[in-house]
N, C-alpha and C. Protein backbone atom coordinates (compact mmCIF):
# COMPACT_ATOMS: atom_id res chain seq x y z
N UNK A 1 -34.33 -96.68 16.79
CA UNK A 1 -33.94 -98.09 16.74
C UNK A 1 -34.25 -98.66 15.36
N UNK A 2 -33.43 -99.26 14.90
CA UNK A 2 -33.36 -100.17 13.80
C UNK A 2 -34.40 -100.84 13.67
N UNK A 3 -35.47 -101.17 12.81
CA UNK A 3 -36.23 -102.42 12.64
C UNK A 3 -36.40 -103.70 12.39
N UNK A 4 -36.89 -104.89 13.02
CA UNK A 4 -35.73 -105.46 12.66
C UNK A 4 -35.53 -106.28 11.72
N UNK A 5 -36.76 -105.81 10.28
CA UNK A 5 -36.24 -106.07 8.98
C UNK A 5 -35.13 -105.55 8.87
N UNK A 6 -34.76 -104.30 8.73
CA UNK A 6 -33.78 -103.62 8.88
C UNK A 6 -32.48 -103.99 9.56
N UNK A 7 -32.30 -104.55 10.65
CA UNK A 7 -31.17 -105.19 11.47
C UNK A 7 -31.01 -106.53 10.47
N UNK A 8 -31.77 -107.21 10.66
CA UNK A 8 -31.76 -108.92 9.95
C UNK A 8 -31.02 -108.49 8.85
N UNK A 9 -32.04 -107.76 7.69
CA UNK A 9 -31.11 -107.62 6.11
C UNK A 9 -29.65 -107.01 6.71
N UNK A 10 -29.60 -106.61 7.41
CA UNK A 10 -28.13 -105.60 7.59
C UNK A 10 -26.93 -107.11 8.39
N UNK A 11 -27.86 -107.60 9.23
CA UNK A 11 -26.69 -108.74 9.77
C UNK A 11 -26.54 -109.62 8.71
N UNK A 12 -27.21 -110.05 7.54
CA UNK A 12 -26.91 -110.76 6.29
C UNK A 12 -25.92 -110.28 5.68
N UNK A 13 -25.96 -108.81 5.60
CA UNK A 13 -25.31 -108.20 4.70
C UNK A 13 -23.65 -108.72 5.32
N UNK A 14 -23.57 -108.05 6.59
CA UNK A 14 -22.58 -108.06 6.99
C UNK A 14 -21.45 -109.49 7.59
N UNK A 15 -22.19 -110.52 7.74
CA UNK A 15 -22.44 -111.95 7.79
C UNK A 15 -21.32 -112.10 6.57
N UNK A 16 -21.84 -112.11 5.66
CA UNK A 16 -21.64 -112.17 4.22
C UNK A 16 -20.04 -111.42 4.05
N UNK A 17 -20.11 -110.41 4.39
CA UNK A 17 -18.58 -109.52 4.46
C UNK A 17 -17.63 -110.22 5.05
N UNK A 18 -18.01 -110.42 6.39
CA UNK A 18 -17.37 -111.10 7.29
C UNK A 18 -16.40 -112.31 6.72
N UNK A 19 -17.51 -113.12 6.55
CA UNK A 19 -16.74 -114.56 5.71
C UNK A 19 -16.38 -114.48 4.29
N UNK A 20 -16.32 -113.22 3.45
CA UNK A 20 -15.49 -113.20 2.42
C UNK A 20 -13.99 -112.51 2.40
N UNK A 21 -13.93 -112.13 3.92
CA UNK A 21 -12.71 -111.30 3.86
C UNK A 21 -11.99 -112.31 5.00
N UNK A 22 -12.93 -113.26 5.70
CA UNK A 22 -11.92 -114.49 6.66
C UNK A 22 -11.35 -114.86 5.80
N UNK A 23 -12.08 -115.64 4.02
CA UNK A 23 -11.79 -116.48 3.55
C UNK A 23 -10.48 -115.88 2.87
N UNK A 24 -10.16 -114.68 2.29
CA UNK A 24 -9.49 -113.81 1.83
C UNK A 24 -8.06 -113.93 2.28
N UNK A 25 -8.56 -113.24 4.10
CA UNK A 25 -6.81 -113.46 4.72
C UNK A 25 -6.51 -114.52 5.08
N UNK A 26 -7.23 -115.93 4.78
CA UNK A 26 -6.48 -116.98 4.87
C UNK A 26 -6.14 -117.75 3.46
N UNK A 27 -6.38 -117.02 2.37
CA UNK A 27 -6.06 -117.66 1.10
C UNK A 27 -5.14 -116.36 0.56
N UNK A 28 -4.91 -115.25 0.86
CA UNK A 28 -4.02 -114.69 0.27
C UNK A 28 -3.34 -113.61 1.03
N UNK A 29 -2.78 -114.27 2.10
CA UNK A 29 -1.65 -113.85 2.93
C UNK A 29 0.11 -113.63 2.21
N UNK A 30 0.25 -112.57 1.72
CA UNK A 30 1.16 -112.90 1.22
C UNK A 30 2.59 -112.55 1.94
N UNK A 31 3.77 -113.33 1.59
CA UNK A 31 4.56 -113.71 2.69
C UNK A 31 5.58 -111.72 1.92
N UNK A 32 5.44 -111.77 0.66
CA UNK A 32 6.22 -110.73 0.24
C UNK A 32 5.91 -109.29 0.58
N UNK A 33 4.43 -108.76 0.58
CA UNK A 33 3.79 -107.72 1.05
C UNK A 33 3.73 -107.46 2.54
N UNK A 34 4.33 -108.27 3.46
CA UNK A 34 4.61 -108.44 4.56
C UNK A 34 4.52 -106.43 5.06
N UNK A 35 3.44 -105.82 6.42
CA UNK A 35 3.83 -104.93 6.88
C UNK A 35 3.32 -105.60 8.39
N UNK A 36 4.47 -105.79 9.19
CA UNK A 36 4.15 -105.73 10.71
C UNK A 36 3.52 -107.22 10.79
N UNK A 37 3.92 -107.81 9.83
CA UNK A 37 3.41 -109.15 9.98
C UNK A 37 1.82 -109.46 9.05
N UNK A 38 1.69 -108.67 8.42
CA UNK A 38 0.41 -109.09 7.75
C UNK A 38 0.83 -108.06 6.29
N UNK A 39 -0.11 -108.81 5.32
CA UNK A 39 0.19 -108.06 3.87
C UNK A 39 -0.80 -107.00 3.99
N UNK A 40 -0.46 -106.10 3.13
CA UNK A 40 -1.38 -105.16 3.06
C UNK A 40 -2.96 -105.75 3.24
N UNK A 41 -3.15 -106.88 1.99
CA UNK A 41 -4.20 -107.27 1.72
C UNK A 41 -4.62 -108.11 3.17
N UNK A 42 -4.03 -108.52 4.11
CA UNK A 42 -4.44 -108.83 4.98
C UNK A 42 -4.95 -107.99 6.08
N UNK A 43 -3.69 -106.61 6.21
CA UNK A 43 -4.60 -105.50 7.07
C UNK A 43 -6.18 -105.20 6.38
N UNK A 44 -6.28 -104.66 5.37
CA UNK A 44 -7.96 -104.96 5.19
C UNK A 44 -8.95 -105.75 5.07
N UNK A 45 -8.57 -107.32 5.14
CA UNK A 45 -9.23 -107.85 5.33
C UNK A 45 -9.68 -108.13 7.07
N UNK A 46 -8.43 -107.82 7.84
CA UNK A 46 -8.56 -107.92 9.40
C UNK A 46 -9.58 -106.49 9.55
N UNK A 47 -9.48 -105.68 9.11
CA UNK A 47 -9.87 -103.86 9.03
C UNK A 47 -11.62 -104.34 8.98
N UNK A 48 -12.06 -105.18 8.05
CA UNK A 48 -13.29 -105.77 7.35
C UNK A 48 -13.92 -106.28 8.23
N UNK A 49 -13.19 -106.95 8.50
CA UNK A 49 -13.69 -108.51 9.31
C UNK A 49 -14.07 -107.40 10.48
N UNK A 50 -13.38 -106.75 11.14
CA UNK A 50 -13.78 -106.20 12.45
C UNK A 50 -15.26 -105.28 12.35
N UNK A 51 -14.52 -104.33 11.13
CA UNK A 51 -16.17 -103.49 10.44
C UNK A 51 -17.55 -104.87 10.64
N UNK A 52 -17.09 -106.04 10.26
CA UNK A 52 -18.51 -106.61 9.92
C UNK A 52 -19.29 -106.58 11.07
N UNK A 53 -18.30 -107.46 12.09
CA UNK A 53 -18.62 -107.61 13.74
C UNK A 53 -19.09 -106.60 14.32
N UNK A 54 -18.65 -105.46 14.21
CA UNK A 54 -18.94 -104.04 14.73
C UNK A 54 -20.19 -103.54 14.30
N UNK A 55 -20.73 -104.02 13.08
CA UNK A 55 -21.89 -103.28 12.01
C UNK A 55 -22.79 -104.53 12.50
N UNK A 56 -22.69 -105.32 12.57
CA UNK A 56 -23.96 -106.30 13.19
C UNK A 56 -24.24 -105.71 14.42
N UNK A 57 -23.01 -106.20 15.65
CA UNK A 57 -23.27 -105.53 17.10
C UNK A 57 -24.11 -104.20 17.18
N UNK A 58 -23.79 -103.07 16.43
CA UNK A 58 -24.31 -101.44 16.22
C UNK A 58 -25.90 -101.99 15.66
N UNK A 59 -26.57 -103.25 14.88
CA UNK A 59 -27.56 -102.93 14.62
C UNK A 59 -28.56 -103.94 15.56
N UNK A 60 -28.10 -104.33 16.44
CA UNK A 60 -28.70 -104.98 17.50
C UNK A 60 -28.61 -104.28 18.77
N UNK A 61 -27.70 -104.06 19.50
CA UNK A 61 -27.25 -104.15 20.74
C UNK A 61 -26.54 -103.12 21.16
N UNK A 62 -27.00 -102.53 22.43
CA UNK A 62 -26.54 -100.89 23.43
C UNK A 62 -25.43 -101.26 23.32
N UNK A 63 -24.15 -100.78 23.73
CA UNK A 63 -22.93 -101.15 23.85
C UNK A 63 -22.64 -99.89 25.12
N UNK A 64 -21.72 -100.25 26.02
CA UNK A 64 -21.43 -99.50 26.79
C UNK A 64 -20.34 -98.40 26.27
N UNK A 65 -19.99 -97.19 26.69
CA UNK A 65 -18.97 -96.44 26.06
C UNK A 65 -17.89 -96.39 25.82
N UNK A 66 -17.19 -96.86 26.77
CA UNK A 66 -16.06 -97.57 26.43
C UNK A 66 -15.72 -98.47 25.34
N UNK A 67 -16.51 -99.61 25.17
CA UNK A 67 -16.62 -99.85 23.90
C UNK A 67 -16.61 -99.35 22.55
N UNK A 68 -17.65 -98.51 22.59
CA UNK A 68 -17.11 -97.76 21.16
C UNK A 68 -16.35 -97.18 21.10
N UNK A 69 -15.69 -96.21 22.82
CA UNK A 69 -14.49 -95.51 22.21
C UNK A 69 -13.22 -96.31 22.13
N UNK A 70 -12.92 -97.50 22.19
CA UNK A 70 -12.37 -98.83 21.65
C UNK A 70 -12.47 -99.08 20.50
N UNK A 71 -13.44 -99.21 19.63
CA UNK A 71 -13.48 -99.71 18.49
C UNK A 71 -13.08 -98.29 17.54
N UNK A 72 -13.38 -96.74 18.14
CA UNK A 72 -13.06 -95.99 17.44
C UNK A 72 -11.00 -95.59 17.42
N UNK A 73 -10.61 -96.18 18.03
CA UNK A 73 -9.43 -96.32 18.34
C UNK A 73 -8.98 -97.48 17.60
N UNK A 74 -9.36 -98.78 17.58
CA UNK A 74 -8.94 -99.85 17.03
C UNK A 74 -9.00 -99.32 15.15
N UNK A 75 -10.20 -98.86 14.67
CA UNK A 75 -10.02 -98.69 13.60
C UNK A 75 -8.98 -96.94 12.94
N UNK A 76 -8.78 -96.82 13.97
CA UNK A 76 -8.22 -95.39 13.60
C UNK A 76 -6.34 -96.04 13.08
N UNK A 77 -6.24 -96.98 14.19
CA UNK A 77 -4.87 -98.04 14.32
C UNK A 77 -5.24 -97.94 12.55
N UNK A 78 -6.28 -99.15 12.43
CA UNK A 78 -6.36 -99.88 11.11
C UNK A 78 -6.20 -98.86 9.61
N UNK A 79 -6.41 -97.78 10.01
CA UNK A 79 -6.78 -96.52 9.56
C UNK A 79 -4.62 -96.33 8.72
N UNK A 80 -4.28 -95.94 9.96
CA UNK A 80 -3.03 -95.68 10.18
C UNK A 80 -1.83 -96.58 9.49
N UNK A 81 -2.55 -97.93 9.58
CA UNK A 81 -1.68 -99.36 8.78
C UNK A 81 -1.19 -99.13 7.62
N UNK A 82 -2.53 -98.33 7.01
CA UNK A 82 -2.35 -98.61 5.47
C UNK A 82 -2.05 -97.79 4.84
N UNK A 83 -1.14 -96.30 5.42
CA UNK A 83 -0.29 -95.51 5.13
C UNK A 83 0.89 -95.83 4.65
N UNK A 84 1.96 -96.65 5.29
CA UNK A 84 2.68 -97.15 5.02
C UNK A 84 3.27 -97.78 3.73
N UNK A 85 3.67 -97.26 2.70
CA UNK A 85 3.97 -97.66 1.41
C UNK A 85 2.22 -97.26 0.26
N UNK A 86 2.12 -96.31 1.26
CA UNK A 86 0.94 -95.74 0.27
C UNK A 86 1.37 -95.25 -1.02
N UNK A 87 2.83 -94.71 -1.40
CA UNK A 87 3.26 -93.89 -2.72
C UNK A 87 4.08 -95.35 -3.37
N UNK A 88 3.89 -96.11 -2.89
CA UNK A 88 4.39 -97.53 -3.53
C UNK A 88 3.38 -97.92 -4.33
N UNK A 89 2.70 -97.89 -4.71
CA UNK A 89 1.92 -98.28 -5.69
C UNK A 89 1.09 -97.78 -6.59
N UNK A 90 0.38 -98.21 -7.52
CA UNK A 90 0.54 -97.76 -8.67
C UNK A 90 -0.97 -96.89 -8.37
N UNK A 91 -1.70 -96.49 -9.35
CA UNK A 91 -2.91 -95.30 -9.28
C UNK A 91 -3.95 -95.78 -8.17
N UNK A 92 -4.22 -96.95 -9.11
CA UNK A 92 -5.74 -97.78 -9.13
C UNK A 92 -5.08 -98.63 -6.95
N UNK A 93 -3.77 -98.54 -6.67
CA UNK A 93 -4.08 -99.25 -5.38
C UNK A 93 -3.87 -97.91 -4.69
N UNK A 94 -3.19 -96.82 -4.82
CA UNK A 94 -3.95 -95.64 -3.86
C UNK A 94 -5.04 -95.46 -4.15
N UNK A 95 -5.71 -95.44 -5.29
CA UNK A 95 -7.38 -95.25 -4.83
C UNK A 95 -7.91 -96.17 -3.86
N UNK A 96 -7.34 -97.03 -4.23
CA UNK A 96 -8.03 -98.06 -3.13
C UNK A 96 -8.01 -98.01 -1.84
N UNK A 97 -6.68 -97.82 -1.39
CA UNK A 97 -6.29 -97.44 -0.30
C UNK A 97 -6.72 -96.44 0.52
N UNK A 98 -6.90 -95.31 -0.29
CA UNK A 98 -7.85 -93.96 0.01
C UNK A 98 -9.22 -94.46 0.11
N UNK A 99 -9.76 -94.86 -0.87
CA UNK A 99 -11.24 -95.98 -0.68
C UNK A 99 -11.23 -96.77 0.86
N UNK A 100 -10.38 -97.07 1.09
CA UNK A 100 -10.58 -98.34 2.28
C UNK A 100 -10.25 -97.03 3.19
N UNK A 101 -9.11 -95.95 3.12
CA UNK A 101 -9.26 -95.01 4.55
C UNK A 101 -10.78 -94.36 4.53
N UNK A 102 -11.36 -93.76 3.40
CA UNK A 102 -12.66 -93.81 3.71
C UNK A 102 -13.76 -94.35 4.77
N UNK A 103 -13.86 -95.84 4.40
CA UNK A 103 -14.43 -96.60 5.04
C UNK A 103 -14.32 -96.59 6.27
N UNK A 104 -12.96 -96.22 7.11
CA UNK A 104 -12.43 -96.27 8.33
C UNK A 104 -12.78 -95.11 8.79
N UNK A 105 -13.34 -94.04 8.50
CA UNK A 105 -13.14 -92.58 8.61
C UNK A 105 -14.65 -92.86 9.11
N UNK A 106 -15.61 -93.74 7.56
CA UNK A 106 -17.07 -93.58 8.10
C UNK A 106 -17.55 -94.11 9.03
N UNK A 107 -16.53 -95.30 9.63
CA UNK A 107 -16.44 -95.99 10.58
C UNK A 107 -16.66 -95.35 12.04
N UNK A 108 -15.44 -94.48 12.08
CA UNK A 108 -15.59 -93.33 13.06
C UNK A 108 -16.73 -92.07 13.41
N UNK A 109 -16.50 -91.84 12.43
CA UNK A 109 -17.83 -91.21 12.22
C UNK A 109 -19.27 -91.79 12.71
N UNK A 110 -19.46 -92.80 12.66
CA UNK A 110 -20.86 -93.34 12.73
C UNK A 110 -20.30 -94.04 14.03
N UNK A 111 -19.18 -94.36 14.61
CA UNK A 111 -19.48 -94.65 15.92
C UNK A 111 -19.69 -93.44 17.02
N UNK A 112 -18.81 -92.37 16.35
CA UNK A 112 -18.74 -91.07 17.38
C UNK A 112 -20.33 -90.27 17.31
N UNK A 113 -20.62 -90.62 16.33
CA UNK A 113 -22.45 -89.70 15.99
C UNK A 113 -23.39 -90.45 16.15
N UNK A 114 -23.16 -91.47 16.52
CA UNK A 114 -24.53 -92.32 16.52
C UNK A 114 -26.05 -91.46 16.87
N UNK A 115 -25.60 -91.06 18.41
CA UNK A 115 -26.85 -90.66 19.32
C UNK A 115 -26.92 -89.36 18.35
N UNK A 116 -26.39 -88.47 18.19
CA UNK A 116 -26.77 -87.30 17.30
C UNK A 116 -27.75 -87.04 16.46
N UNK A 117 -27.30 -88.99 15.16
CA UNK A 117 -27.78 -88.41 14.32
C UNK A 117 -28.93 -89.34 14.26
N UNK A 118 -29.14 -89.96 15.16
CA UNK A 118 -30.50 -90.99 15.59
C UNK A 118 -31.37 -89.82 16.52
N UNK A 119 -30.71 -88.73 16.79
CA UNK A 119 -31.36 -87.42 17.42
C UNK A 119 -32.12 -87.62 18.84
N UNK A 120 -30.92 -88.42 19.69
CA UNK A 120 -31.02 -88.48 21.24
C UNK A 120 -29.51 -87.61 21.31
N UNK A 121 -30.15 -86.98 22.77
CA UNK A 121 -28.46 -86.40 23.46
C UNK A 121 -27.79 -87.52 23.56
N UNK A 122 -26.52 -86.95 24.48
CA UNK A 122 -25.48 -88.02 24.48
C UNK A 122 -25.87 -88.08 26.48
N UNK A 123 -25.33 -89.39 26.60
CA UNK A 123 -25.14 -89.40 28.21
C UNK A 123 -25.78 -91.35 28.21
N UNK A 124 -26.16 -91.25 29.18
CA UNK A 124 -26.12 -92.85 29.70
C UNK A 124 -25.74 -93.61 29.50
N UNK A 125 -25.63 -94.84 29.18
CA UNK A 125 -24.77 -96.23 29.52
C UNK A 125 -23.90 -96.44 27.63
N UNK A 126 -24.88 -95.70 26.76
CA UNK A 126 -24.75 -96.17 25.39
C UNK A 126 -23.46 -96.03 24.82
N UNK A 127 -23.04 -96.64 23.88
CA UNK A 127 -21.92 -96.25 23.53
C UNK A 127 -21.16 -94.78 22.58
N UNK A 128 -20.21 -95.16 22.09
CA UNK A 128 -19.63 -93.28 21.62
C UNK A 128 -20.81 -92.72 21.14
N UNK A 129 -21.43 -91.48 21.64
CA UNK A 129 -22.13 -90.77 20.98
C UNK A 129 -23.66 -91.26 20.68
N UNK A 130 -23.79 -92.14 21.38
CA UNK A 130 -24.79 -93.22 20.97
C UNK A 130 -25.84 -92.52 21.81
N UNK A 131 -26.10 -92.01 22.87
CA UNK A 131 -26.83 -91.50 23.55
C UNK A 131 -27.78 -92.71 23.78
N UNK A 132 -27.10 -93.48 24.52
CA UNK A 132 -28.14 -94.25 25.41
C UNK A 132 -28.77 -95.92 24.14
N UNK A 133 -27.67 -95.56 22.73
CA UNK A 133 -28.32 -96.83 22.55
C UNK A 133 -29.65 -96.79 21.50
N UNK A 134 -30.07 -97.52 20.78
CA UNK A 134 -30.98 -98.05 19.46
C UNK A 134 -32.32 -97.66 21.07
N UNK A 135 -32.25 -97.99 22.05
CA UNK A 135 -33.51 -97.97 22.47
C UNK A 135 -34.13 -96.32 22.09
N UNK A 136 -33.59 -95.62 22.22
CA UNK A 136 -34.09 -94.06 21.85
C UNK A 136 -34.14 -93.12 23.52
N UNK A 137 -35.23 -92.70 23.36
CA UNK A 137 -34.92 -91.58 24.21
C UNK A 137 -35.94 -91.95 25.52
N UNK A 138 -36.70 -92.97 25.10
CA UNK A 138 -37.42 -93.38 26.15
C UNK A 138 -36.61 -94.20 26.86
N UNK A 139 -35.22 -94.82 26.84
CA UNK A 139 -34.32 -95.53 27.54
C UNK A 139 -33.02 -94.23 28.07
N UNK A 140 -32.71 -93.64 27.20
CA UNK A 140 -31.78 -92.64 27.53
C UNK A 140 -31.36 -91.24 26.42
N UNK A 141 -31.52 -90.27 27.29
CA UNK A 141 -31.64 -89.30 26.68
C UNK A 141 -32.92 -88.21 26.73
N UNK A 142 -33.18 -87.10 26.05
CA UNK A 142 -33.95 -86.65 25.44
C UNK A 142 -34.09 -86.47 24.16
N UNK A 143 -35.40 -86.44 23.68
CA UNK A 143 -35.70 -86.37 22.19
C UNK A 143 -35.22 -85.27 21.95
N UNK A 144 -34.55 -84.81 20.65
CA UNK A 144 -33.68 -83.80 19.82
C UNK A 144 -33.84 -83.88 18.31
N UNK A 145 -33.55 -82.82 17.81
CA UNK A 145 -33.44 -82.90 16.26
C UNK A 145 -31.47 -82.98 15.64
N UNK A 146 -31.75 -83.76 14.63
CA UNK A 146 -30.48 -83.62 14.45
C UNK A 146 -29.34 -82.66 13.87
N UNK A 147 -28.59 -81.66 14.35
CA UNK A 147 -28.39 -80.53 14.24
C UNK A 147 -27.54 -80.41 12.49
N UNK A 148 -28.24 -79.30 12.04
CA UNK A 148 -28.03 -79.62 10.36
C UNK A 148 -26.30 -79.84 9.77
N UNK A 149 -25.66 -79.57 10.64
CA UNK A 149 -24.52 -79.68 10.08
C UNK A 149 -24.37 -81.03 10.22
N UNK A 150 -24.88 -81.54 11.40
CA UNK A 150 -24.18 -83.28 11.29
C UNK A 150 -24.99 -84.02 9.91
N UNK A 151 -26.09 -83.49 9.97
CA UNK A 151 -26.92 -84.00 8.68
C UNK A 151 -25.89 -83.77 7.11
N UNK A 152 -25.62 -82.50 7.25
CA UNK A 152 -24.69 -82.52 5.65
C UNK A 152 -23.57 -82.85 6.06
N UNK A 153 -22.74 -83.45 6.83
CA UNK A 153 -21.37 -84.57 7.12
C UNK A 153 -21.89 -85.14 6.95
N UNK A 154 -22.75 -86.45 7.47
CA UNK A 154 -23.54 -87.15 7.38
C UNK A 154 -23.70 -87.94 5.84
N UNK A 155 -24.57 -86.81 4.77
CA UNK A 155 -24.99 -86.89 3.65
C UNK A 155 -23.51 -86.81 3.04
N UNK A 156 -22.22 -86.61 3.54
CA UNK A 156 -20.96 -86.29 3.05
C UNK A 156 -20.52 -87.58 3.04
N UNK A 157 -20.23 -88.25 4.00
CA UNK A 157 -19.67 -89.28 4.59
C UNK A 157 -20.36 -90.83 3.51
N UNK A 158 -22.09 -90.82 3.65
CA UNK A 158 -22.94 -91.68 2.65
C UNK A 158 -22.57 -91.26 1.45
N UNK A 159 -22.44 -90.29 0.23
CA UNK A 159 -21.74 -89.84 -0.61
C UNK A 159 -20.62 -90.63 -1.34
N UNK A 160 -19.50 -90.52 0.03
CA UNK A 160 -18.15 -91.09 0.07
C UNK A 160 -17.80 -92.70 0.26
N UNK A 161 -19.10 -93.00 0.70
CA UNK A 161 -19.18 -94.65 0.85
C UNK A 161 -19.92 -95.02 -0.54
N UNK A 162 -20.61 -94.75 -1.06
CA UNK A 162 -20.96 -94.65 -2.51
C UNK A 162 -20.24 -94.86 -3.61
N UNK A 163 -18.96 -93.39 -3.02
CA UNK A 163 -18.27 -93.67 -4.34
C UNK A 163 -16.74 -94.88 -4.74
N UNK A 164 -16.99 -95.28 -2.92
CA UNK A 164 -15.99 -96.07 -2.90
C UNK A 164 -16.57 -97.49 -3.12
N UNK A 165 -18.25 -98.02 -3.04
CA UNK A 165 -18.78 -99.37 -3.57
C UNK A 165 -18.64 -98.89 -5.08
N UNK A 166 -18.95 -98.00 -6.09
CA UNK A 166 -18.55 -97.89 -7.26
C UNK A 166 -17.10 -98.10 -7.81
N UNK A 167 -16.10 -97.63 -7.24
CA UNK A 167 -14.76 -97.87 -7.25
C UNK A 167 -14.63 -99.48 -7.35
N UNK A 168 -15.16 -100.07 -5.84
CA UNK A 168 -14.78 -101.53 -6.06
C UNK A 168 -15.84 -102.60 -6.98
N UNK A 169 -17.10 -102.17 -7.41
CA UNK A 169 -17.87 -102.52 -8.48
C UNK A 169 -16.90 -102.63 -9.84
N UNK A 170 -15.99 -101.24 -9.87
CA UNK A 170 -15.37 -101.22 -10.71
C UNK A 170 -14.08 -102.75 -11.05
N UNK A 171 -13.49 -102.54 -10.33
CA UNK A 171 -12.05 -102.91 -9.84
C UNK A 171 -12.37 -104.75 -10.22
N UNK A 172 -13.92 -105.06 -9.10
CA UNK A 172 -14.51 -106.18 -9.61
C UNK A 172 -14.43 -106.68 -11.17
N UNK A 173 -14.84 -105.55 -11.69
CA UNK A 173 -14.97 -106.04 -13.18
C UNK A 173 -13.34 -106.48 -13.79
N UNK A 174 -12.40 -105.34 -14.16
CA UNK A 174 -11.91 -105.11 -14.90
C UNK A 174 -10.89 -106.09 -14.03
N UNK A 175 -10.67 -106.44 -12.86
CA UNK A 175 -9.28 -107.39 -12.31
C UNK A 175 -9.83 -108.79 -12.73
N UNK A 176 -8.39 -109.31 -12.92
CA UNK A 176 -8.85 -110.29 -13.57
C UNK A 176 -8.40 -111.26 -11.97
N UNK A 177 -7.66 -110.79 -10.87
CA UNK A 177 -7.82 -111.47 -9.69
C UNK A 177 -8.70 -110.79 -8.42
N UNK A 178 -8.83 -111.27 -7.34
CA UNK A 178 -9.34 -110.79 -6.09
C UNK A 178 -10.23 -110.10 -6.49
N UNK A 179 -11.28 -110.95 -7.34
CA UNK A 179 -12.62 -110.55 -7.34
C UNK A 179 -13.38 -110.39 -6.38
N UNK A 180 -13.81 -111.71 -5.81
CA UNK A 180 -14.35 -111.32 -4.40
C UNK A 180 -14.20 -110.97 -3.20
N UNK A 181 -12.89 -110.58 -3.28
CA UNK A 181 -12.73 -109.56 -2.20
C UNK A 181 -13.04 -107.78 -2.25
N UNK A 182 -12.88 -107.33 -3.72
CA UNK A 182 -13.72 -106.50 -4.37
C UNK A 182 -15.16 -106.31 -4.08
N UNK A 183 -15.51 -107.55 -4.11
CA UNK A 183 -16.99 -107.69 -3.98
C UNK A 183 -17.38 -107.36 -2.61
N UNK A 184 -16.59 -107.93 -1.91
CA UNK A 184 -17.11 -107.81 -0.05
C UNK A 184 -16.63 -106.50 0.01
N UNK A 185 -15.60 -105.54 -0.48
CA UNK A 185 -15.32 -104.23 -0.03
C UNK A 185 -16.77 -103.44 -0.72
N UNK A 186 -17.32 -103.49 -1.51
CA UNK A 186 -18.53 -103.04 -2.28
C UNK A 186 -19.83 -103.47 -1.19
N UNK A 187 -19.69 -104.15 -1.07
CA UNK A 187 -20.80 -104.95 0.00
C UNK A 187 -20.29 -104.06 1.38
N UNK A 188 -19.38 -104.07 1.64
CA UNK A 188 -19.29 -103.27 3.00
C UNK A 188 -19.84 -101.57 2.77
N UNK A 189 -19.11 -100.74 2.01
CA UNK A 189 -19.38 -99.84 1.46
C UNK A 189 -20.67 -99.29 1.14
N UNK A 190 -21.63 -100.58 0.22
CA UNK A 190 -23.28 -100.20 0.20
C UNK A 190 -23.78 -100.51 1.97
N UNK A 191 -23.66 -101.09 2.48
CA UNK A 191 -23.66 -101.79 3.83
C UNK A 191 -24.03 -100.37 5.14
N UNK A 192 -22.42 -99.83 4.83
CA UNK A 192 -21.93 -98.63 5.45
C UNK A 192 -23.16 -97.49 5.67
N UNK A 193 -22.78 -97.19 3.92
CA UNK A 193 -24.06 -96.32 3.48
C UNK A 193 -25.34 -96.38 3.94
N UNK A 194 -25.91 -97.48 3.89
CA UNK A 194 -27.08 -98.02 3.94
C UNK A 194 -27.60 -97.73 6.19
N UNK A 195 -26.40 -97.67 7.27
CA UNK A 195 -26.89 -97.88 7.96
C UNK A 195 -26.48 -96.56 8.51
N UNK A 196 -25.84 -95.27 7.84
CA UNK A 196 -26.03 -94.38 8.27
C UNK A 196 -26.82 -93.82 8.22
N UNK A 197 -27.65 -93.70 6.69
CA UNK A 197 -28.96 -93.07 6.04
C UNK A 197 -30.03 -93.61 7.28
N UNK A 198 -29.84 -95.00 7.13
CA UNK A 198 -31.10 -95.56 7.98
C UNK A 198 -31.25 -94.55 9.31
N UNK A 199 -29.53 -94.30 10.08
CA UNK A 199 -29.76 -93.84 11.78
C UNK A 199 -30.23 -92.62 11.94
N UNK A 200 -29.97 -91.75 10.48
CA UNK A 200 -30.33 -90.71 10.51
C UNK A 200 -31.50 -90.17 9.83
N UNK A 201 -32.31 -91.40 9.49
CA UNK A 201 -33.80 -91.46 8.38
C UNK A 201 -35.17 -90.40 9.36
């Protein structure tokens, strides 16, 4: 279980994401980038906004299973969006794009491994993979070690969220627009990172 210095700084963090990517798809909805009714830049900011909600809930609260295997479905959708006119653009927005499928990937990942790599089995009420939930093994499960391969995915996945808050650190600087939405994808990204290392500390 999370501590809940640890939860608090993490619901700030994500708090913070949240309302820079509301403020985002309601100030730069654009009517021309239009896919399925939202601009690109709006599928990731909806993609965000859900990550934030999801990354607070995960550092508080059991979730039943269904649930996560919901949210691992909802973002796989979100995942899938931003294919669409992926060879339409120029270097620096497929990286990005690849950057943001990242995020969605670690998304999955850390909902499907939870219990693994917090090193409870899987089974009781908790959600995907969660084995029973932040309570540990005295609520559900048995105590386990976490089996080394999920550890180097794991260390793969934190890696890859790394290099995608550097990417948008980057992008921050040198654009001379949608700075802070840069900023909240960097913030999600260290965010990301930050609460897989923790589940699997």
């Amino acid at each position: 279980m999370l501590s809940p210095l640890w939860a608090g700084s993490l619901t700030v963090l994500f708090v913070l994401t949240g309302i820079i990517h509301l403020l985002d798809l309601a100030v730069n909805h654009r009517p021309g980038e239009r896919r399925g009714g939202l601009t690109a830049a709006g599928v990731v900011d909806v993609t965000h906004l859900l990550m934030s909600i999801a990354m607070i809930l995960m550092a508080w609260v059991m979730l039943p299973a269904v649930v996560g295997w919901a949210q691992i479905a909802i973002f796989a959708i979100c995942a899938l969006a931003l294919l669409p006119g992926f060879g339409e653009t120029d270097l620096p927005g497929r990286i990005s794009r690849l950057a943001h499928g990242v995020l969605n990937l670690a998304m999955i990942w850390m909902l499907a491994t939870m219990g693994l790599l917090m090193g409870h089995t899987g089974g009781g009420d908790g959600h995907a993979g969660h084995g029973g939930g932040h309570g540990g093994a005295e609520t559900a499960g048995t105590p386990m070690g976490t089996p080394v391969w999920a550890e180097v995915v794991n260390g793969v996945v934190i890696a890859a969220c790394l290099a995608a808050m550097v990417w948008w650190i980057h992008r921050a600087v040198v654009s001379r627009d949608h700075r802070l939405p840069n900023v909240g994808h960097a913030l999600m990204a260290a965010g990301m990172a930050l609460m897989l290392w923790l589940m699997n500390a």
